[in-house]
Protein backbone atom coordinates (compact mmCIF):
# COMPACT_ATOMS: atom_id res chain seq x y z
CA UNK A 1 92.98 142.03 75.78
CA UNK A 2 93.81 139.79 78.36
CA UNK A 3 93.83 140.44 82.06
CA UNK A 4 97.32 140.42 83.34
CA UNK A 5 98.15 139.97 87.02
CA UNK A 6 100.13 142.36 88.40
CA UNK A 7 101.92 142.65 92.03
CA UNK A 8 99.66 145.20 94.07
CA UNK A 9 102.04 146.53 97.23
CA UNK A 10 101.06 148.91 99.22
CA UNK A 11 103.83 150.06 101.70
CA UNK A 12 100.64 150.75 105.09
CA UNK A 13 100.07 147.58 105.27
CA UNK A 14 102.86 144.98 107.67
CA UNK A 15 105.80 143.70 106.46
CA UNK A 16 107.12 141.08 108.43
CA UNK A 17 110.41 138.96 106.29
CA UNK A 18 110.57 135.49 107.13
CA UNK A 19 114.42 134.97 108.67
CA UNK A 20 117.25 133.48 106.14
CA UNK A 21 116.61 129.28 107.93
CA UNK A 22 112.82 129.94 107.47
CA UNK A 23 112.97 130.81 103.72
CA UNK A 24 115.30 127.97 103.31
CA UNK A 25 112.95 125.54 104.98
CA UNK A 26 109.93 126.12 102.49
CA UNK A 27 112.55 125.81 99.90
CA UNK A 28 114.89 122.68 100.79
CA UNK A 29 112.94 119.23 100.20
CA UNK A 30 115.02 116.62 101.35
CA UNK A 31 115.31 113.73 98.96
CA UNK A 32 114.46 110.34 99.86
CA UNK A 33 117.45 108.41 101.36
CA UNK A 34 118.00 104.75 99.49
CA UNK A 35 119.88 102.05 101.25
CA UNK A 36 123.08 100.68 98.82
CA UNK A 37 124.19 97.25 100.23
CA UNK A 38 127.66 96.91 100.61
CA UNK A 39 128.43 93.58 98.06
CA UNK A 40 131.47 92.65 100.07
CA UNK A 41 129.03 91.67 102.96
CA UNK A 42 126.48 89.75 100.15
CA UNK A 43 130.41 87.87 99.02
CA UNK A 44 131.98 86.74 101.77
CA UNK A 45 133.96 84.60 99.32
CA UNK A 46 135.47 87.31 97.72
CA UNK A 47 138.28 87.77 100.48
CA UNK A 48 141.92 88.01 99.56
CA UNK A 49 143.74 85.08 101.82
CA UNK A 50 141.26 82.88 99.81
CA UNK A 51 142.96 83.37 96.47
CA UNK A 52 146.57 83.58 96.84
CA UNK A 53 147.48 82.50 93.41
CA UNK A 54 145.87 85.88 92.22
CA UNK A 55 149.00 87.77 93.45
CA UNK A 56 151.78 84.85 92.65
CA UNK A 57 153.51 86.40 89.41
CA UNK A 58 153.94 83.50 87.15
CA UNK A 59 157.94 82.86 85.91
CA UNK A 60 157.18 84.47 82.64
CA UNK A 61 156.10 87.51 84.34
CA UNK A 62 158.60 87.23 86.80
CA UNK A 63 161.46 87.22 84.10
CA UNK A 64 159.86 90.34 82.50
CA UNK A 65 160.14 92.34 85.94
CA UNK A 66 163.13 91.45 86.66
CA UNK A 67 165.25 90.91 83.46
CA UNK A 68 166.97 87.96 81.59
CA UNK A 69 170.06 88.47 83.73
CA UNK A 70 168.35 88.58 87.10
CA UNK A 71 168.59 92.82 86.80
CA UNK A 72 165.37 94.39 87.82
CA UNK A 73 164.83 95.43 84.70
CA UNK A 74 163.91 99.32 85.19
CA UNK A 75 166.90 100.59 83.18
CA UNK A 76 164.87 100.01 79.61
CA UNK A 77 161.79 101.77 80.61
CA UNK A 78 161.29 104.09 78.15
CA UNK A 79 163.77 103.63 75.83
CA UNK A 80 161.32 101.18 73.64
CA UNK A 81 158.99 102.14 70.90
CA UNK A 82 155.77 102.00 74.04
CA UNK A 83 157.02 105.16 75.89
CA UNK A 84 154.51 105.80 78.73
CA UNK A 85 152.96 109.43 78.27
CA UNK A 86 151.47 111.89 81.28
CA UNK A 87 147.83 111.36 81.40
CA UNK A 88 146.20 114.54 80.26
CA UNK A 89 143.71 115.09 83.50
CA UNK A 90 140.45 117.64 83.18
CA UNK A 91 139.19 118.93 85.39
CA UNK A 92 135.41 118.20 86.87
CA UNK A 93 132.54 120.14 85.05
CA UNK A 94 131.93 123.35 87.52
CA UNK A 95 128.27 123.49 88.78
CA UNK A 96 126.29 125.75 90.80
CA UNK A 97 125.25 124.91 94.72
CA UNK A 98 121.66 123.81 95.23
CA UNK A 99 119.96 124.54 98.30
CA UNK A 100 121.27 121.09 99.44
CA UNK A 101 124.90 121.08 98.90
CA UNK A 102 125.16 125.14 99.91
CA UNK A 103 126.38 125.59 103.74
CA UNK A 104 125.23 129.46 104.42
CA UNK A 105 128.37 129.69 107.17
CA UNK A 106 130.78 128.34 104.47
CA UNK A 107 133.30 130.48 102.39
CA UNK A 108 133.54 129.31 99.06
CA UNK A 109 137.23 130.58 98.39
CA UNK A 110 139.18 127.78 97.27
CA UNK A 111 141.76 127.71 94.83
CA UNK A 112 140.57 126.09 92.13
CA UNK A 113 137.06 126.82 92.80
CA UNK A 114 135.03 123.77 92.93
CA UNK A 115 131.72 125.83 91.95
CA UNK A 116 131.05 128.87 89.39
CA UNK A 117 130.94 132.17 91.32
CA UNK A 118 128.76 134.77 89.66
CA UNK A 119 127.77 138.49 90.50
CA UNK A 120 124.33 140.42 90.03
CA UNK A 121 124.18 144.06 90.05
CA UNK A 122 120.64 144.89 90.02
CA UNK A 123 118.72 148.46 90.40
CA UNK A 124 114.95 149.90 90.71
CA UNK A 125 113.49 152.26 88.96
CA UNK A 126 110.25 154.06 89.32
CA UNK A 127 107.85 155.40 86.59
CA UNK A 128 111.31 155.43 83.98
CA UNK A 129 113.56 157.08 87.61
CA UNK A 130 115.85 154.88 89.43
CA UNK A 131 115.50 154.61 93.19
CA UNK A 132 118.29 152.30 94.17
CA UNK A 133 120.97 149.75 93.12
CA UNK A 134 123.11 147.56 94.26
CA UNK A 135 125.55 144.57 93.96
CA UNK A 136 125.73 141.03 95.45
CA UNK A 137 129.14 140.05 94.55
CA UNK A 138 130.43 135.96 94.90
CA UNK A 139 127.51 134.39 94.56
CA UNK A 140 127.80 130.43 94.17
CA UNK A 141 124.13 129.34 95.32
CA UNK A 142 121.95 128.85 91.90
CA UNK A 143 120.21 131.95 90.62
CA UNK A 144 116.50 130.46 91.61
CA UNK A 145 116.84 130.03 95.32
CA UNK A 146 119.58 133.07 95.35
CA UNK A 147 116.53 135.11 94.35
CA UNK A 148 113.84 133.23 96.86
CA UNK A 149 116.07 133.62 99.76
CA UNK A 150 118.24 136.58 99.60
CA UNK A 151 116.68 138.88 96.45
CA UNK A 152 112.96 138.88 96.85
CA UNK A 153 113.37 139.88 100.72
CA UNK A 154 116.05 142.47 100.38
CA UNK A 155 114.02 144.15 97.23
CA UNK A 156 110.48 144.22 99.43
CA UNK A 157 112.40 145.77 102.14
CA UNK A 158 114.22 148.58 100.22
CA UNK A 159 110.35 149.03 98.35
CA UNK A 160 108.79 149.83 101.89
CA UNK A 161 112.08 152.15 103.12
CA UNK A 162 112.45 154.28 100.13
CA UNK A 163 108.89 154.95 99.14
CA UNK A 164 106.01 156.87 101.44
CA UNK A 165 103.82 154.65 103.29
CA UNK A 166 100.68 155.41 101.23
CA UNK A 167 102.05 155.56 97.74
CA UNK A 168 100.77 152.57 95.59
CA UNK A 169 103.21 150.84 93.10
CA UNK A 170 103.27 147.93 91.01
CA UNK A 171 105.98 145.84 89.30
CA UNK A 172 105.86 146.53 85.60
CA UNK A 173 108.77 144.55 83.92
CA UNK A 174 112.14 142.84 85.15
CA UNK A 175 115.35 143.28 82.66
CA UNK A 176 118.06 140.58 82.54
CA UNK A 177 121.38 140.91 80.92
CA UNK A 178 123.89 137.81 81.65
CA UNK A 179 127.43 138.47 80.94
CA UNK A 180 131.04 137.30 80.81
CA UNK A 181 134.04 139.55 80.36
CA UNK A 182 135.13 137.64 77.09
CA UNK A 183 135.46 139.03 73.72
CA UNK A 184 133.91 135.76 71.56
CA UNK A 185 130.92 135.61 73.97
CA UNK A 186 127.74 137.93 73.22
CA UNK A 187 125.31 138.74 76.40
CA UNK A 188 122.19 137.59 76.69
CA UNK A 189 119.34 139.75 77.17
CA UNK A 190 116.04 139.18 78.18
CA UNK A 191 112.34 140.62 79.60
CA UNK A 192 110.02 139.54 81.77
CA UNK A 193 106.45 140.58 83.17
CA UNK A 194 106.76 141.95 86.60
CA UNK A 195 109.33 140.00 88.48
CA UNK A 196 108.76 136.92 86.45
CA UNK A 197 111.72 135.89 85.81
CA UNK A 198 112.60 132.67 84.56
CA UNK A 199 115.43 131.88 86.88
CA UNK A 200 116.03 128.04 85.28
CA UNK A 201 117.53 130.26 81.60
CA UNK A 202 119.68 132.42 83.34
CA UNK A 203 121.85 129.24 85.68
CA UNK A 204 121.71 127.44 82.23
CA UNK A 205 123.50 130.36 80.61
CA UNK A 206 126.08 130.68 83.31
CA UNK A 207 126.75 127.01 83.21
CA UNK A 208 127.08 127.30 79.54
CA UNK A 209 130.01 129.48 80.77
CA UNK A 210 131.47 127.23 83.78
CA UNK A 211 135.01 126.71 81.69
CA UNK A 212 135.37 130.70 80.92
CA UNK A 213 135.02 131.04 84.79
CA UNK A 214 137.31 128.29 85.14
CA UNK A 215 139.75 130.11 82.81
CA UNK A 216 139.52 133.56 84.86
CA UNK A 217 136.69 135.36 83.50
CA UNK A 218 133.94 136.83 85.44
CA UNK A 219 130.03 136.36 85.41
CA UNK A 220 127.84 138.96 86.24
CA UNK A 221 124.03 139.03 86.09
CA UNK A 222 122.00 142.72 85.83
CA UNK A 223 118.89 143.11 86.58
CA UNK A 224 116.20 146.38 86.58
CA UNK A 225 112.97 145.48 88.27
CA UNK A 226 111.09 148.51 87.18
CA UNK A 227 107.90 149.93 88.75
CA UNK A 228 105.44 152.18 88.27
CA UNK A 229 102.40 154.19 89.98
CA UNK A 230 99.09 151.73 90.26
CA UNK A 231 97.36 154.83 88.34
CA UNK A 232 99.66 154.29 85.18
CA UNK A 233 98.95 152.20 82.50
């Protein structure tokens, strides 16, 4: 059998969090910026005042716009066989924020939402027992870094409050069920080793669901981190 590594914590020893700009910092790598030139500065030529027959209707056009009997013609719109029709407009493809484009003092409230919002309601259980849970409702930052910044912290901290200072645990296995309040649309459920998780499946899965949100319904992410005694098996 294969040796597995496992998370060893053992609540003595000092926990000190990094703060929320900190986290973010080790996390955010700024892209490199590229220079676009402008092309009306590389085309000087291409100002208006030097092509004024551009925007001089010719008298054919003219005598469309304005009629054969000098009326201005608007009367007959659309009572021809090419009726104009109301373009059909869709809207952009909802995405979640990256560490980039997320603004930690913003609220993203805005009606319609220009970003999926998601919940996770996640819980810890020891040796088969739960401990604690808890819910982190509105979430629009991606899964990955959600769990980096905000998750991992919050979960180490509530490890070291609720258990005595000498009792040794260890992260067994992480349950993820990713769900939408829609009939047609089955969860999806997975496991990981320890805390694991494979963040990159579960912000595919709620993309795969951006129009649902779009259309009202709600996404909601649980997760059970569950440990065990480091005597167990």
């Amino acid at each position: 059998m294969s040796p597995r590594r496992t998370n060893k914590l053992r609540h003595g020893s000092n926990f000190t969090p990094y703060s929320t700009e900190q986290r973010r910092q080790q996390l955010v790598v700024e892209p490199p910026r590229q220079s676009h030139p402008n092309p009306l500065h590389q085309s000087p030529d291409l100002l208006l005042h030097d092509t004024p027959e551009l925007f001089e209707p010719s008298p054919t056009a003219l005598s469309q716009i304005q009629g054969d009997d000098g009326s201005d013609g608007i009367s007959d719109v659309g009572q021809g066989s090419c009726t104009s029709q109301p373009a059909v407009q869709h809207g952009a493809k909802l995405e979640l924020l990256s560490l980039l484009d997320w603004d930690e003092n913003r609220i993203y409230d805005e009606e319609p939402s220009s970003s999926i919002h998601y919940s996770i309601e996640w819980k810890m259980t020891l040796n088969n027992r739960m401990i604690t849970k808890d819910t982190e409702q509105d979430i629009v930052l991606a899964p990955g870094p959600y769990w980096s910044l905000y998750l991992r912290p919050k979960l180490e901290k509530v490890l070291c409050k609720k258990l005595s200072a000498n009792r040794r645990v260890r992260a067994d296995d992480t349950n993820v069920v990713i769900s939408v309040n829609e009939r047609s649309e089955r969860d999806l459920t997975k496991r990981f080793d320890e805390t694991e998780i494979d963040w990159s499946m579960v912000e595919k899965q709620l993309l795969m669901w951006g129009e649902l949100f779009r259309a009202g319904k709600k996404l909601r992410v649980n997760l059970s981190f569950n440990y065990v005694d480091m005597g167990q098996p």
